[in-house]
Protein backbone atom coordinates (compact mmCIF):
# COMPACT_ATOMS: atom_id res chain seq x y z
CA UNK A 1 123.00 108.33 156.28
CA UNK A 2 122.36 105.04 154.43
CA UNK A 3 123.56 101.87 155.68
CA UNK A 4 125.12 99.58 152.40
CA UNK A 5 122.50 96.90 153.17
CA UNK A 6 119.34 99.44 153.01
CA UNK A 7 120.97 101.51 150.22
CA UNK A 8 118.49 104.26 148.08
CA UNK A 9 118.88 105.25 144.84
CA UNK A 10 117.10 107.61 142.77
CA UNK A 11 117.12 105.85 139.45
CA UNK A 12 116.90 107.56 135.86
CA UNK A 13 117.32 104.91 133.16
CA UNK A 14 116.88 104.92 129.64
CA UNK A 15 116.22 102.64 126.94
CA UNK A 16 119.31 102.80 125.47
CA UNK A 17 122.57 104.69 126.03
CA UNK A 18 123.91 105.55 122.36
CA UNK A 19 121.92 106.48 120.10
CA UNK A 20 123.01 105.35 116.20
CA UNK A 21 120.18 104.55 114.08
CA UNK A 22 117.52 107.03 113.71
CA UNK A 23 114.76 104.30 114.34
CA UNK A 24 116.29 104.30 117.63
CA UNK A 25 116.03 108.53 118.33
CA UNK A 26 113.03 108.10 120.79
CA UNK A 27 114.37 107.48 124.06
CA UNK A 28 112.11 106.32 127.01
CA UNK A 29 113.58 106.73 130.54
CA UNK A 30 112.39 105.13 133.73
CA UNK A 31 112.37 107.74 136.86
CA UNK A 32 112.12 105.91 140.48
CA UNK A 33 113.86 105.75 143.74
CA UNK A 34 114.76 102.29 144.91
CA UNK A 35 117.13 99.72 146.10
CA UNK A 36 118.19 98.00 142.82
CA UNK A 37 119.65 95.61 143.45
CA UNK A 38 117.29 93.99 145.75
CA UNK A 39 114.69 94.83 143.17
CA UNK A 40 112.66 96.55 145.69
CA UNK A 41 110.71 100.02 145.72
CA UNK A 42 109.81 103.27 147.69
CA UNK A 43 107.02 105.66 146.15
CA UNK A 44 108.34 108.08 144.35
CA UNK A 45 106.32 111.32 144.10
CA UNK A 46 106.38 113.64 141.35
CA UNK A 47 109.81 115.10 141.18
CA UNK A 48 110.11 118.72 141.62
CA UNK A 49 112.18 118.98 138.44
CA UNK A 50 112.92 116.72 135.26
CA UNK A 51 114.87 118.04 132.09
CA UNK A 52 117.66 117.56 129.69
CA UNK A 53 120.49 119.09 129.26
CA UNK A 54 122.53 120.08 125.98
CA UNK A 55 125.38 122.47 124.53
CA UNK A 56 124.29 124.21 128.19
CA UNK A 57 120.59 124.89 127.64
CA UNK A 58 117.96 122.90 129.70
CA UNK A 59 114.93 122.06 128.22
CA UNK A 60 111.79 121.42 130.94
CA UNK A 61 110.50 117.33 130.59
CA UNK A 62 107.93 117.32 133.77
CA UNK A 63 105.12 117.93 131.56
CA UNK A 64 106.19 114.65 129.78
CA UNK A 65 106.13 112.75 133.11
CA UNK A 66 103.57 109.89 132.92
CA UNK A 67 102.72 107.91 135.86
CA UNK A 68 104.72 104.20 135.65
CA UNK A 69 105.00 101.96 138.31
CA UNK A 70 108.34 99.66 139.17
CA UNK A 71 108.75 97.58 141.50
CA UNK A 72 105.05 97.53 142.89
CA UNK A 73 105.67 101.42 143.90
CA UNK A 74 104.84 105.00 142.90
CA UNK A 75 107.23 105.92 139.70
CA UNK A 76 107.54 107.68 136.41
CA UNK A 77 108.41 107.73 132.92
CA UNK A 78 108.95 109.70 129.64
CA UNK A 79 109.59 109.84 126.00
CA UNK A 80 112.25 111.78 124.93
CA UNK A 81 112.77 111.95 120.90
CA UNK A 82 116.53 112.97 119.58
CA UNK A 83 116.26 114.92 116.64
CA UNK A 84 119.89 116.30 116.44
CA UNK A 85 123.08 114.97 117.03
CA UNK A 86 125.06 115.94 120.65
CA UNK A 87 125.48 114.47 124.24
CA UNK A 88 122.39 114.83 126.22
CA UNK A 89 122.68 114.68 129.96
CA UNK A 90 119.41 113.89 131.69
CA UNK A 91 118.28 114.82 135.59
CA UNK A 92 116.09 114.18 137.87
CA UNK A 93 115.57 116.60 141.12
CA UNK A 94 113.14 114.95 143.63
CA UNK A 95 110.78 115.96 146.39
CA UNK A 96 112.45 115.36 149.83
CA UNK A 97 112.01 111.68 150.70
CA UNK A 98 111.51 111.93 154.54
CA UNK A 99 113.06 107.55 156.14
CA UNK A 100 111.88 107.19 159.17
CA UNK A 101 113.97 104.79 159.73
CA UNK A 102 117.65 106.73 159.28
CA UNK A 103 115.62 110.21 161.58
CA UNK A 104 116.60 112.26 158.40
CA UNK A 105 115.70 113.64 154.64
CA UNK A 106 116.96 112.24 151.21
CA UNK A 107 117.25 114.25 148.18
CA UNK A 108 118.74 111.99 145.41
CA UNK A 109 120.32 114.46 142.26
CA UNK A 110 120.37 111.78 139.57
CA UNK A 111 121.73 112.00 136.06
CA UNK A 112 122.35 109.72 133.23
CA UNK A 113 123.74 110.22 129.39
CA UNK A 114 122.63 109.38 126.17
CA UNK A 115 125.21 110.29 123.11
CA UNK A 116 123.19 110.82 119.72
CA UNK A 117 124.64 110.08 116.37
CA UNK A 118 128.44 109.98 117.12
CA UNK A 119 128.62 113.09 118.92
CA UNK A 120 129.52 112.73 122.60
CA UNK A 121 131.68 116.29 123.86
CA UNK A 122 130.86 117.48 127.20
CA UNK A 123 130.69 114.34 128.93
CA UNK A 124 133.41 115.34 131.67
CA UNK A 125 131.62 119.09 132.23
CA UNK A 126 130.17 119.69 135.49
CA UNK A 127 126.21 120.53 135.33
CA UNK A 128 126.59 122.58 138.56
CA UNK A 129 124.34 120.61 140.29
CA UNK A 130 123.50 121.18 144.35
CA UNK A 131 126.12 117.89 144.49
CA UNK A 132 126.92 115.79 141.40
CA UNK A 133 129.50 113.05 140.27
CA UNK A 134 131.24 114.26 137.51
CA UNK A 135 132.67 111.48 135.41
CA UNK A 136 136.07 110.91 134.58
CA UNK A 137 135.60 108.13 132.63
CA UNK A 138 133.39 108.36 129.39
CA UNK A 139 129.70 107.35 130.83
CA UNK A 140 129.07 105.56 127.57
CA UNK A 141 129.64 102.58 125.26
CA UNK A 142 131.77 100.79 128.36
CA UNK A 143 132.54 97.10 128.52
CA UNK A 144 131.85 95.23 131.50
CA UNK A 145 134.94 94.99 133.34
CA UNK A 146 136.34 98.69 132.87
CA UNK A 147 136.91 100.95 135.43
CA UNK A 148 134.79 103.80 135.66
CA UNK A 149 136.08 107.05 138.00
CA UNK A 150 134.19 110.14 138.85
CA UNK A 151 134.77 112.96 141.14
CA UNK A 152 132.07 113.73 143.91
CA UNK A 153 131.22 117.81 143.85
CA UNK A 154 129.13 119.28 146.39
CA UNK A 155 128.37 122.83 145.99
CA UNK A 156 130.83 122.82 143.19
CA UNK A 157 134.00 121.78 145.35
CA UNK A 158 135.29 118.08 145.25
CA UNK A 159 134.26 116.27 148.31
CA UNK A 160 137.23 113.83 149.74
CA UNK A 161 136.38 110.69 152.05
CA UNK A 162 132.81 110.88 150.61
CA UNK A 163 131.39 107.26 150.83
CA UNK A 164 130.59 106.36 147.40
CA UNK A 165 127.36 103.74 147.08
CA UNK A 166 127.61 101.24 144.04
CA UNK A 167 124.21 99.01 142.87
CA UNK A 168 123.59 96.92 139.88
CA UNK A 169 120.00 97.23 138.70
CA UNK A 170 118.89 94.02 138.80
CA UNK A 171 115.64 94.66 136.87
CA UNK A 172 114.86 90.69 135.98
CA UNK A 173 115.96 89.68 139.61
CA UNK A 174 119.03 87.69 137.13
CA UNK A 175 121.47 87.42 139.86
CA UNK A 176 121.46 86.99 143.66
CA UNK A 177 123.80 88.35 146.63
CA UNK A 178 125.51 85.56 148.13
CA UNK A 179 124.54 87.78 151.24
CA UNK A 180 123.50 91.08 152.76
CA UNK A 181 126.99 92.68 152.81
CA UNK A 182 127.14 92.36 148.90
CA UNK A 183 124.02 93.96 147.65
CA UNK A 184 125.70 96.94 148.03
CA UNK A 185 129.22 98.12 147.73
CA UNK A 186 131.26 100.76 148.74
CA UNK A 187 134.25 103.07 147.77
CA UNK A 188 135.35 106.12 149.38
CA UNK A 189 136.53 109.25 147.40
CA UNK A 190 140.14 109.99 147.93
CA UNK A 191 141.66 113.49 148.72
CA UNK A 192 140.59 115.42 145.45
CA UNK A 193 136.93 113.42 145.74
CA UNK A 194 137.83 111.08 143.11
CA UNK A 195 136.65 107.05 143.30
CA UNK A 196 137.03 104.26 141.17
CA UNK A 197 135.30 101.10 140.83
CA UNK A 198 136.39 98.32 138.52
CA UNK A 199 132.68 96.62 136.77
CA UNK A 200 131.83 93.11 137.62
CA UNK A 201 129.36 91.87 135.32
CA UNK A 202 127.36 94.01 132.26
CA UNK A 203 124.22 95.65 132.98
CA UNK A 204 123.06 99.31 134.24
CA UNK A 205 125.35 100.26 137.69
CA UNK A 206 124.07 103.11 139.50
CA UNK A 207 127.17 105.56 141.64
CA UNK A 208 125.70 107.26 144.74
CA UNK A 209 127.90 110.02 146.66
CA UNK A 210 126.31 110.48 149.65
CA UNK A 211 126.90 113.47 151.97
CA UNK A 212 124.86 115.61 154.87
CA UNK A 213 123.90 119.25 154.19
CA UNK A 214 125.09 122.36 156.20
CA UNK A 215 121.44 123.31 156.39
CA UNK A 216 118.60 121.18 158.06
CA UNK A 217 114.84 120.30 157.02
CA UNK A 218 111.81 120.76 160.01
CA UNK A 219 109.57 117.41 160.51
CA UNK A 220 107.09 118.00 162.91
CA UNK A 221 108.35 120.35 164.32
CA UNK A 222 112.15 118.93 164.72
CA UNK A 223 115.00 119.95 162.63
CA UNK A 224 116.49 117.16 160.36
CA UNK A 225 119.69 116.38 158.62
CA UNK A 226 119.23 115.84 155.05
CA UNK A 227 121.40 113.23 153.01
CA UNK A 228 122.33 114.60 150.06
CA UNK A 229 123.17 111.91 146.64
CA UNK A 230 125.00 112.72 144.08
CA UNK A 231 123.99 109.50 141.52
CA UNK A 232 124.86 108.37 138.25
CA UNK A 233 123.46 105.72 135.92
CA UNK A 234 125.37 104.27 133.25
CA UNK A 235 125.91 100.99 131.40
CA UNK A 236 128.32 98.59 130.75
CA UNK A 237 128.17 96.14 128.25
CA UNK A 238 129.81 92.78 126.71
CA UNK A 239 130.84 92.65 123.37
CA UNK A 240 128.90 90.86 120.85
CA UNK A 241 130.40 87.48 119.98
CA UNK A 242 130.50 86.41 116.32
């Protein structure tokens, strides 16, 4: 598993969060795998699936997928227009990322939510993801310095003392660690695999729950654990002063 100073993160961004203005329905989403807050980049192949999700049906996006670099590495993007209003939930699936350097797999499930045109229901219903955090706290139109909580779910069952990874996307290199041990911190999940982390600063803050599979993955020949990530993108913001 991950050390905090190395941490990965798949990473599914979009332009914006909340949609209001239909000049603003087309939504373009950045797919990569990463460590944000260092503003550094692994290649990430074509994920094996890409979609959106709303009122329950998924709608396929890989054919959408157009090759986008970040970070000086292998990444994706896509267009996405809103035509109707609703809370769509976005997810990336990738290809098994074999580190060398941790001896195991890493399959990041990532997700991220855009609310269109004041509707936002659903925000707080699982996906039923391989592993997922499912928010407890609206993951939308949040001010920098709220509290956001989520429950880790693996297979469908909350996971307690699940190490919870938390990164700030630090896109325009803005701010700087004041060293290694804060690039990237940590909460653990309590008994019912609920966390909470209180937001420092605005900007895009990415949750990973990070857990080992029952099952293993063969390189060369050698079975390997696989780290399985639960991660979340969402935004918090500052109010606009007047």
């Amino acid at each position: 598993m991950s050390s905090p100073v190395s941490a990965h993160f798949g990473m599914l961004i979009p332009s914006h969060e909340v949609v209001v203005e239909k000049q603003d329905a087309t939504v373009h989403l950045q797919l990569a795998f990463a460590h944000p807050m260092e503003a550094t980049g692994m290649n990430l192949v074509e994920p094996n699936a890409f979609y959106v999700s709303k009122d329950g049906e998924k709608t396929n996006l890989k054919k959408e997928l157009k090759p986008s670099p970040l970070f000086g590495k292998k990444a994706w993007s896509a267009d996405y227009r809103i035509s109707r209003p609703g809370l769509y939930q976005f997810v990336m699936e990738p290809v098994p990322y074999w580190e060398p350097a941790e001896d195991c797999f890493i399959i990041h499930y990532t997700k991220t939510y855009v609310s269109a045109f004041g509707e936002e229901e659903g925000w707080e219903t699982p996906l039923g993801l391989k592993t997922e955090i499912v928010p407890l706290t609206r993951p939308f139109a949040n001010y920098s310095g709220n509290i956001f909580q989520g429950q880790v779910l693996l297979n469908g069952e909350p996971v307690p003392n699940t190490t919870v990874e938390v990164e700030f996307y630090n896109k325009d290199k803005k701010y700087q660690a004041p060293n290694e041990a804060f690039i990237t911190q940590v909460v653990t999940t309590d008994a019912n695999g609920v966390f909470s982390y209180a937001i420092p600063f605005a900007g895009w803050w990415g949750f990973a729950a990070l857990n080992t599979a029952s099952e293993k993955m063969d390189y060369q020949g050698t079975p390997k654990d696989i780290e399985l990530g639960a991660v979340l993108w969402t935004q918090f913001t500052d109010p606009i002063q007047k």
